[in-house]
Protein backbone atom coordinates (compact mmCIF):
# COMPACT_ATOMS: atom_id res chain seq x y z
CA UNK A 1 0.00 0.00 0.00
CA UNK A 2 0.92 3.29 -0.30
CA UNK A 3 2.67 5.26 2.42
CA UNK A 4 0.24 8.61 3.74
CA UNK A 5 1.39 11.89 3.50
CA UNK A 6 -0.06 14.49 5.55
CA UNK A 7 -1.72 14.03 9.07
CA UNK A 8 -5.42 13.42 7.61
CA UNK A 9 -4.31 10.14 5.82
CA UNK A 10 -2.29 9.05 8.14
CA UNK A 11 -4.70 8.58 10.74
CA UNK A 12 -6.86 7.14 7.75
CA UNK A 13 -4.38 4.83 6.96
CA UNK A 14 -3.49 3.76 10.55
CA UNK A 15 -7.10 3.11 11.46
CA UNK A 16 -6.97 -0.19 8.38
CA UNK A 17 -5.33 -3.46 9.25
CA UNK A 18 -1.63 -3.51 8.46
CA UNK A 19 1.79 -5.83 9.29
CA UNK A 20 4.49 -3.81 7.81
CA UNK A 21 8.45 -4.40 8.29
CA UNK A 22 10.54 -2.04 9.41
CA UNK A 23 13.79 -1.37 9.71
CA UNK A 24 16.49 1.68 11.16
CA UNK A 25 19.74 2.52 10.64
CA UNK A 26 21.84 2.26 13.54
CA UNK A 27 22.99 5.60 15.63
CA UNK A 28 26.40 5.98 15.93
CA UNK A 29 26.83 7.77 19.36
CA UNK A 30 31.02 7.30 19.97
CA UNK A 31 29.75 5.27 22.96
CA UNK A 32 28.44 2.42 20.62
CA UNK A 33 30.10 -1.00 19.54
CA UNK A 34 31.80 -2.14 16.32
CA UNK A 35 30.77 -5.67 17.03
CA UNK A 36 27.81 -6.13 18.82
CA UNK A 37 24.46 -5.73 16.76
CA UNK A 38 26.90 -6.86 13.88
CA UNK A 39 26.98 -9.93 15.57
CA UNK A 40 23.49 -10.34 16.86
CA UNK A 41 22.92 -9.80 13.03
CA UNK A 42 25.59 -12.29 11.62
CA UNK A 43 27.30 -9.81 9.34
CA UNK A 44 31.24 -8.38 9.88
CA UNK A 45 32.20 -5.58 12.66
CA UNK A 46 31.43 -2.05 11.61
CA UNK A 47 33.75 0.33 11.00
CA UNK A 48 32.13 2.88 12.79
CA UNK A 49 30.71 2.63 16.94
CA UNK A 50 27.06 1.59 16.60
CA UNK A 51 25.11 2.10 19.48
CA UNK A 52 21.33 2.26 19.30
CA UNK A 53 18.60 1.01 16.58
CA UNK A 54 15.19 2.96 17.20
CA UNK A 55 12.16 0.68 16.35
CA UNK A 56 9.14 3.30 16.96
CA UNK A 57 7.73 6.58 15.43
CA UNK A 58 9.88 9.17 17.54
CA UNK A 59 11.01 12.36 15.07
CA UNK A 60 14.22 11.78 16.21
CA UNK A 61 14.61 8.95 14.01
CA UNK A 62 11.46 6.74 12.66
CA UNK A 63 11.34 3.32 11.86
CA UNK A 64 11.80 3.21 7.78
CA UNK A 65 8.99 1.25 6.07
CA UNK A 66 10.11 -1.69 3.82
CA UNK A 67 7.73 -0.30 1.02
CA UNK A 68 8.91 3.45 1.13
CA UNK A 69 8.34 5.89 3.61
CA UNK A 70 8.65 6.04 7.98
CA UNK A 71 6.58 4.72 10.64
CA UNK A 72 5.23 8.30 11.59
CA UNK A 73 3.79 8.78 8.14
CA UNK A 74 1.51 5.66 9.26
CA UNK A 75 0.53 6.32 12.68
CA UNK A 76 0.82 10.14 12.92
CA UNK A 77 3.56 9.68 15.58
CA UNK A 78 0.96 8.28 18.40
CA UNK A 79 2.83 5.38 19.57
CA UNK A 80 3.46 6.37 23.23
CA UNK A 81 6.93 3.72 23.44
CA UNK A 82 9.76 3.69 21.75
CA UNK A 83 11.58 -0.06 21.31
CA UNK A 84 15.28 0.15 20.58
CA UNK A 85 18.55 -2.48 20.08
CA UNK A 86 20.63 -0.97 22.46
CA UNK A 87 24.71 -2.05 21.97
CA UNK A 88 27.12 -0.21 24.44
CA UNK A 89 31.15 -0.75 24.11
CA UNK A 90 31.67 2.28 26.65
CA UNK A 91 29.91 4.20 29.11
CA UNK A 92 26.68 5.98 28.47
CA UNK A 93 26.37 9.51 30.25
CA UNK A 94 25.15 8.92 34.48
CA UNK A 95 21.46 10.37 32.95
CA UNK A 96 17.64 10.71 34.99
CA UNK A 97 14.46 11.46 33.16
CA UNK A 98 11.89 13.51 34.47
CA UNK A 99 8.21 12.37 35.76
CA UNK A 100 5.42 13.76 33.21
CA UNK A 101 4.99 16.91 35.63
CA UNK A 102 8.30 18.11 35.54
CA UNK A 103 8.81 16.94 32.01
CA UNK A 104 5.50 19.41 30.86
CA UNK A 105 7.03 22.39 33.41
CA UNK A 106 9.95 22.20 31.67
CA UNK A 107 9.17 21.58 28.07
CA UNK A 108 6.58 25.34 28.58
CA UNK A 109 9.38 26.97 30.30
CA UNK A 110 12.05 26.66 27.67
CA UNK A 111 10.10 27.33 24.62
CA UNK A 112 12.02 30.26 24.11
CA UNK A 113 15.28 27.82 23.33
CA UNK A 114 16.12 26.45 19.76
CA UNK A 115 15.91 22.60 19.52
CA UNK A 116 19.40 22.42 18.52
CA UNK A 117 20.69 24.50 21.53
CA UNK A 118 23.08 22.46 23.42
CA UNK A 119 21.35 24.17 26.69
CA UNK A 120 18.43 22.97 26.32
CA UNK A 121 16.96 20.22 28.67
CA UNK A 122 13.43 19.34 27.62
CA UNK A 123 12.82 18.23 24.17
CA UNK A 124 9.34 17.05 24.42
CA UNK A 125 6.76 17.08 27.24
CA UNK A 126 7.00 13.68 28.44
CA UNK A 127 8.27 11.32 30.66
CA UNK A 128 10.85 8.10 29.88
CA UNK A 129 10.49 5.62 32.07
CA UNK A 130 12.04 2.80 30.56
CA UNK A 131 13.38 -0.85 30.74
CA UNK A 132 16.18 -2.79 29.93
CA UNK A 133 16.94 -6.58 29.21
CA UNK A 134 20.05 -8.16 27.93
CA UNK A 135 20.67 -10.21 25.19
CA UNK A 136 24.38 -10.60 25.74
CA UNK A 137 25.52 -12.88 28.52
CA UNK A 138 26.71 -10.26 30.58
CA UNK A 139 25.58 -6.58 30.94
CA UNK A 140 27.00 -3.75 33.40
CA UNK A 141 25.30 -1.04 34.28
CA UNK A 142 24.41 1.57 37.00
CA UNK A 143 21.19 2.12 38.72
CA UNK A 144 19.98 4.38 41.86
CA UNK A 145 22.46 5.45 44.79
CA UNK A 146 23.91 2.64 47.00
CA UNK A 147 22.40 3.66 51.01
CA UNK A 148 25.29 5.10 52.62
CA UNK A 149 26.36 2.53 55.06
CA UNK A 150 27.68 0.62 52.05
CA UNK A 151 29.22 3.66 50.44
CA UNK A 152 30.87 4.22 53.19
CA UNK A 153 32.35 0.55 53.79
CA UNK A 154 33.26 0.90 49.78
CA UNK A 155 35.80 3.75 51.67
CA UNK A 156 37.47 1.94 53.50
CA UNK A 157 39.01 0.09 50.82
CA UNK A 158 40.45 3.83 49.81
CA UNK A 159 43.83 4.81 51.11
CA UNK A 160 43.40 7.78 53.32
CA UNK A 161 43.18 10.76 51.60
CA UNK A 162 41.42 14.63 51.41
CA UNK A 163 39.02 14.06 48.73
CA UNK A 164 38.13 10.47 50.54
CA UNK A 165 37.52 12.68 54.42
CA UNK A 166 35.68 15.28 52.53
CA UNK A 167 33.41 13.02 50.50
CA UNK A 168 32.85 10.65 53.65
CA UNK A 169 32.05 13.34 55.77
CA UNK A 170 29.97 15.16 53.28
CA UNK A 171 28.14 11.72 53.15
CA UNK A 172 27.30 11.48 57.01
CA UNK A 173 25.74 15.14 57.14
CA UNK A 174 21.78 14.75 57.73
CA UNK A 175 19.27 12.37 56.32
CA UNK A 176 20.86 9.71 53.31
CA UNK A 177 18.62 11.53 50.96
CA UNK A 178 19.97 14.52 51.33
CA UNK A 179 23.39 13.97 52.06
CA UNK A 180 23.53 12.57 48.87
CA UNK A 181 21.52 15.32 46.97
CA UNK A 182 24.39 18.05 48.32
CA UNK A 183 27.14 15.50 47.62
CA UNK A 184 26.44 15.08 43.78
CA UNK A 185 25.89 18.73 43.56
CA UNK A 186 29.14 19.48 45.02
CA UNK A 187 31.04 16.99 43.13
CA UNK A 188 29.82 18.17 39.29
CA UNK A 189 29.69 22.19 40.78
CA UNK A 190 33.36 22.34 39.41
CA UNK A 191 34.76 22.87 42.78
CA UNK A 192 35.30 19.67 43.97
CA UNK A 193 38.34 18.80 41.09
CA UNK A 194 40.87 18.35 43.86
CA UNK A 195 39.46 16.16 45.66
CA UNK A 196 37.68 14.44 42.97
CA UNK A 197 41.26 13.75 41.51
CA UNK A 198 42.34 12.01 44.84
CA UNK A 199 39.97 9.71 44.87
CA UNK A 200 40.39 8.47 41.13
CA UNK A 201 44.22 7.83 42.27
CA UNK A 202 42.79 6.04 44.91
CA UNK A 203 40.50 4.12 42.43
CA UNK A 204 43.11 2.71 41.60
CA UNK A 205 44.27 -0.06 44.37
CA UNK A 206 41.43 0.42 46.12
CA UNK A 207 40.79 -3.63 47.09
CA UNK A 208 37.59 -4.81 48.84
CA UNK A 209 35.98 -8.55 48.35
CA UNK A 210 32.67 -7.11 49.30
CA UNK A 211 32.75 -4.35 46.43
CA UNK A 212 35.38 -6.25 43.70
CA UNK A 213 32.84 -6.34 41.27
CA UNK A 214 32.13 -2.49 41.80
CA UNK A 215 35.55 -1.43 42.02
CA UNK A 216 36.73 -2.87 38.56
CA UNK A 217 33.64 -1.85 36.69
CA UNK A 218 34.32 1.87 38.06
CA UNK A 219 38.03 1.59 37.20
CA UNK A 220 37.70 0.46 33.25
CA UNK A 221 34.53 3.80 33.92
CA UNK A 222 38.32 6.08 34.86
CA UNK A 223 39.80 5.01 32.42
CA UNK A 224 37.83 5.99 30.05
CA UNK A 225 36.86 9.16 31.79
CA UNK A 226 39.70 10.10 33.29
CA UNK A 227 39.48 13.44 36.17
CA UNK A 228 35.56 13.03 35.05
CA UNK A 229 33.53 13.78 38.60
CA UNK A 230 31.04 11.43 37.26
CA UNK A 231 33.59 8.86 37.99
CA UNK A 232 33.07 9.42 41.86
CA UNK A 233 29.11 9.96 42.01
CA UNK A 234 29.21 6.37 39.67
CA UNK A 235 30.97 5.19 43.55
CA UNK A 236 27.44 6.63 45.30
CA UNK A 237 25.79 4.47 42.88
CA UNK A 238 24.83 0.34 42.73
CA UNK A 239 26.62 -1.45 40.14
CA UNK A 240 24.98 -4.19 38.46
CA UNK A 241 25.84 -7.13 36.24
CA UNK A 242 23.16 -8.37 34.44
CA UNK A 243 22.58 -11.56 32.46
CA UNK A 244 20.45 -12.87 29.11
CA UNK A 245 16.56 -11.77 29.64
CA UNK A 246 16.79 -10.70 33.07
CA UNK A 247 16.04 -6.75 33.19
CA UNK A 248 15.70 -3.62 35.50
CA UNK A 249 13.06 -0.56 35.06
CA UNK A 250 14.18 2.23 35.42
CA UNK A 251 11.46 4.95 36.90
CA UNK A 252 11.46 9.09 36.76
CA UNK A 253 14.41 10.64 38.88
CA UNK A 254 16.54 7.27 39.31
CA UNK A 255 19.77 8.07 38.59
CA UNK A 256 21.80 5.20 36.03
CA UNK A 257 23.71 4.96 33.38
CA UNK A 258 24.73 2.17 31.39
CA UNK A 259 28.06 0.51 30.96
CA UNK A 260 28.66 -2.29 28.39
CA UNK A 261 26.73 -5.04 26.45
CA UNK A 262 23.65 -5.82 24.44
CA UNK A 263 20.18 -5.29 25.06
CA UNK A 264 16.61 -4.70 23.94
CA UNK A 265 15.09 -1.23 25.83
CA UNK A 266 11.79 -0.04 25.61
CA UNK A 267 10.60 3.43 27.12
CA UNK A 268 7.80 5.97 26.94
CA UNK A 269 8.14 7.98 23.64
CA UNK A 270 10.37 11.03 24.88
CA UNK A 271 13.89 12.26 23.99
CA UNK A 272 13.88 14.08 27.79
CA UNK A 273 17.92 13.87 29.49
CA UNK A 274 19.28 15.37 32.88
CA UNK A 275 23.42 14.22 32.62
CA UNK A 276 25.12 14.16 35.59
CA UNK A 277 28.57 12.93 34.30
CA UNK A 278 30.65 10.95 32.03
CA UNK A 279 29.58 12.75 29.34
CA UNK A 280 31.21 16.05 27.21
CA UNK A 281 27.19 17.72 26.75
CA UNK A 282 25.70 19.80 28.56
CA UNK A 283 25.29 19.02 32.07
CA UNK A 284 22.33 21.22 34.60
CA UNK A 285 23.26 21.02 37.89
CA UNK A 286 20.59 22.76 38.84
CA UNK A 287 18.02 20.87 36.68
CA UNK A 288 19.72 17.48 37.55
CA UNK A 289 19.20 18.07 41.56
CA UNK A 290 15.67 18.78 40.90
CA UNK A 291 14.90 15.84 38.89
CA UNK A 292 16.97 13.08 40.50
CA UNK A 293 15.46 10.98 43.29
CA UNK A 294 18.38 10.60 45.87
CA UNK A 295 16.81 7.74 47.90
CA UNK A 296 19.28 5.24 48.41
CA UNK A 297 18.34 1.51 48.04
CA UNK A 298 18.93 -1.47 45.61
CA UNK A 299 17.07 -1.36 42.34
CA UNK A 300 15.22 -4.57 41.68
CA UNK A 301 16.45 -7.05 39.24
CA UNK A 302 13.61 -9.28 37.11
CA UNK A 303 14.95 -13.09 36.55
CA UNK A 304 12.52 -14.48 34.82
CA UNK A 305 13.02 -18.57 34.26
CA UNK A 306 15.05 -19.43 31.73
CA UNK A 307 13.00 -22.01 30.10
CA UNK A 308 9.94 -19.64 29.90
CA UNK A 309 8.57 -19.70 26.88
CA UNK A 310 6.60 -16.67 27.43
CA UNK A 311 7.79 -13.89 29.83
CA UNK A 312 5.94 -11.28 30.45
CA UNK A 313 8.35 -8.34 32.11
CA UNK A 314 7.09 -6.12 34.98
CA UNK A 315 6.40 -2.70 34.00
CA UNK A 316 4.27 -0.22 36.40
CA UNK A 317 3.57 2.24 33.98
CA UNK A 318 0.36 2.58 31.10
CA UNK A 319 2.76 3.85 28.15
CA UNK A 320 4.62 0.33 26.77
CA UNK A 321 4.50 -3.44 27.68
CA UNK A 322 7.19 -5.82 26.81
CA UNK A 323 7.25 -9.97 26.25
CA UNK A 324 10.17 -12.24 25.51
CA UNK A 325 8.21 -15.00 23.55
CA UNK A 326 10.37 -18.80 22.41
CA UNK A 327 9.05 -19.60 19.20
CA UNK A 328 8.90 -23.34 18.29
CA UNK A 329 6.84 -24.26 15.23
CA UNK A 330 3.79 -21.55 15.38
CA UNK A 331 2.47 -19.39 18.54
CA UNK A 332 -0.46 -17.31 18.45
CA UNK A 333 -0.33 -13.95 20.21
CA UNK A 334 -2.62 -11.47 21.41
CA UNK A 335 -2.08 -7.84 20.86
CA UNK A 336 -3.56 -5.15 23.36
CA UNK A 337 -3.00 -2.41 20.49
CA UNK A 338 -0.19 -1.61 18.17
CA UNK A 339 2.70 -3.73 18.19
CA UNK A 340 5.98 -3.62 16.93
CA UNK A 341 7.76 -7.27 16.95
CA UNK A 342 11.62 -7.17 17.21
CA UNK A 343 12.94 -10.77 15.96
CA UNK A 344 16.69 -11.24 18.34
CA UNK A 345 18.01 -14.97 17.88
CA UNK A 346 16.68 -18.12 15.08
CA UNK A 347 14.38 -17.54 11.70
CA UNK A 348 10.68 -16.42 12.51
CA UNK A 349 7.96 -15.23 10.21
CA UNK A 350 5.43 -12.93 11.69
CA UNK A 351 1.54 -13.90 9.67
CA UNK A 352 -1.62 -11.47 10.63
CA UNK A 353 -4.67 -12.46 11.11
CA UNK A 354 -5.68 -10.57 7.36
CA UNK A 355 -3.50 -13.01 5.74
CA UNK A 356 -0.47 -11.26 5.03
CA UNK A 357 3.27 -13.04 6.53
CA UNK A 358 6.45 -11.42 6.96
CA UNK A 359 9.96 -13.05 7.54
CA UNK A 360 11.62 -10.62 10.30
CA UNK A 361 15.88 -10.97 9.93
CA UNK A 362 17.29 -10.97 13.48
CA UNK A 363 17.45 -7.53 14.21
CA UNK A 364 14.44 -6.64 11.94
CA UNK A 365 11.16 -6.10 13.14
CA UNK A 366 7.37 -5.62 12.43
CA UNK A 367 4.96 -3.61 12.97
CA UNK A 368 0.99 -4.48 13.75
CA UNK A 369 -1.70 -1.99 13.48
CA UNK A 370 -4.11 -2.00 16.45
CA UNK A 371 -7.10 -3.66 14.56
CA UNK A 372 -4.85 -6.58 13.78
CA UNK A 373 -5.84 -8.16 17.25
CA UNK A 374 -3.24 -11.32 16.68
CA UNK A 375 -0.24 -12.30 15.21
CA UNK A 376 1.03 -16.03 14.84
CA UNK A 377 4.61 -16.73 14.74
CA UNK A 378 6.49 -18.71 12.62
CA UNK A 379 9.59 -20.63 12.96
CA UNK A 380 12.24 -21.21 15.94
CA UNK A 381 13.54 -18.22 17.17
CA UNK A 382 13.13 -15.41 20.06
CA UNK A 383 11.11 -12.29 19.78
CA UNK A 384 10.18 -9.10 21.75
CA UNK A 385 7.09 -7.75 21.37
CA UNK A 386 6.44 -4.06 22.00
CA UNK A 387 2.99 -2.71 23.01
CA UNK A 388 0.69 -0.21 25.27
CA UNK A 389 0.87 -0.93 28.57
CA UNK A 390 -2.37 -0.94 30.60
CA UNK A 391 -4.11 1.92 33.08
């Protein structure tokens, strides 16, 4: 069929039954990976970092249709998720998105700024809560601040130093919450270098059994970002190693960033970054402290069974629902509204109930208009699919 143009006929033409494949070019952020979604795809490295593939109707970067044409030219840009290949070979920026409030303050109140200026915090006025799961065996990352007891024991594996008195006693002043609020501020204000530069050195041969794992994720972090404070606010943080098709959600004002490996992500449609380190861009102090949650605690981890055949992944929010469905010969699958299917391991074929089929390439995906009501999959393989979430 023919891809709409204008926003009349696209919401014509997203109101018929359609299975359409898409496809995206990867982004390549200098964070990304020469090898892994050329190896989830079977093809040779890249000669170029390749770091995310957006599946979804964003204007940042639609989904191409196979026929001609983007997503957004079909659905008027309504999805309300975006579903992305995410492959990282270094550190992304220590980020937090805003909740929908703050997102729709701040979106009104810098209006005045151009989209392209490097200032600007608010892109859209939404939220992006979003979630994470692994398809590489092993994937680092960074979520929510460690409660200060532990922080503190991480210390102790520090030789003695300024910058390690100043951040443990800055750490001890007043509730956890807020201790930590002042403490991030003071360590990306720009007056906290000194210190901040003792305690990369003591990075360094800092030894603990409790915190190994910690300590040598945050070193390869230094060396990478060397005399970067977000180095020492990535020590107020937990560090997590995930595995294949577990995952973490990641809600408004929880502070993470992550660190290496392969995985599918899903969020609420919205382009909306605080950074608070590791990063050249912009960073807003300011903005950052308002939006970030400092409540310390652990950040739950979903490990689903591995032989599940269907998982369906734990998401509190209305805006996107994800499954992890084994395909064996055929599955039928409901669909709560429209659907993007994003094929990651084997050979499946994705039919609609109107009688057209499409063969997905790992990697690839499809895309189901919300009057299709069911797909049935075809083949051996693993899939994601993307939808609404419920209210």
């Amino acid at each position: 069929m023919p891809v709409a143009n204008g926003e009349a006929r696209a919401r014509a033409a997203y109101a018929e039954r359609m299975l359409l494949s898409i496809s995206n070019r990867p982004r390549d952020y200098a964070w990304g990976s020469t090898t892994l979604l050329a190896g989830l795809e079977g093809r040779s490295p890249s000669a170029e970092p390749e770091a995310e593939v957006w599946f979804g109707d964003h204007p940042g970067d639609p989904a191409d249709v196979a026929d001609g044409g983007t997503l957004d030219e079909i659905t008027g840009g309504s999805l309300p998720y975006l579903l992305k290949l995410l492959a990282a070979a270094d550190p992304l920026s220590i980020q937090v998105h805003p909740t929908l409030a703050q997102a729709r303050e701040g979106f009104a109140r810098e209006k005045h700024l151009a989209a392209s200026d490097p200032a600007r915090n608010y892109r859209d006025d939404n939220h992006k809560p979003e979630l994470i799961v692994p398809l590489s065996e092993r994937f680092e990352a960074l979520a929510g601040l460690r409660p200060v007891p532990e922080t503190l024991r991480l210390l102790e594996s520090f030789p003695e130093s300024g910058g390690v008195a100043e951040l443990r006693s800055r750490l001890q002043q007043g509730e956890p919450a807020d201790a930590l609020r002042e403490t991030i501020g003071w360590l990306l204000s720009g007056n906290a270098q000194p210190q901040v530069d003792e305690l990369i050195a003591g990075l360094r041969v800092a030894a603990s059994v409790e915190f190994a794992e910690a300590l040598n994720g945050i070193r390869a972090i230094a060396e990478r970002n060397p005399r970067d404070p977000g180095v020492v606010v990535a020590l107020l943080m937990n560090f997590l190693v995930l595995h294949r098709g577990e995952a973490i959600f990641l809600r408004a004002g929880l502070l993470h960033a992550y660190v290496s490996g392969l995985g599918v992500e899903i969020m609420a449609a919205s382009d909306n970054v605080l950074r608070g380190g590791l990063t050249p861009k912009h960073i807003d102090v300011d903005e950052l402290l308002a939006v970030v949650d400092p409540t310390p605690g652990p950040v739950p981890v979903q490990r689903p069974s591995d032989d599940a055949e269907v998982v369906e992944y734990d998401i509190p929010v209305p805006d996107f629902a994800l499954r992890r469905v084994r395909v064996d010969g055929e599955r039928r699958i409901e669909l709560a509204g429209p659907a993007i299917v994003l094929v990651t391991a084997g050979k499946v074929a994705v039919a609609s109930e109107s009688e057209v089929e499409v063969d997905v390439p790992v990697g690839g995906a499809a895309f189901a208009s919300p009057d299709e009501g069911a797909l049935t999959l075809v083949g051996q393989g693993e899939v994601f699919v993307a939808e609404p979430g419920w209210d």
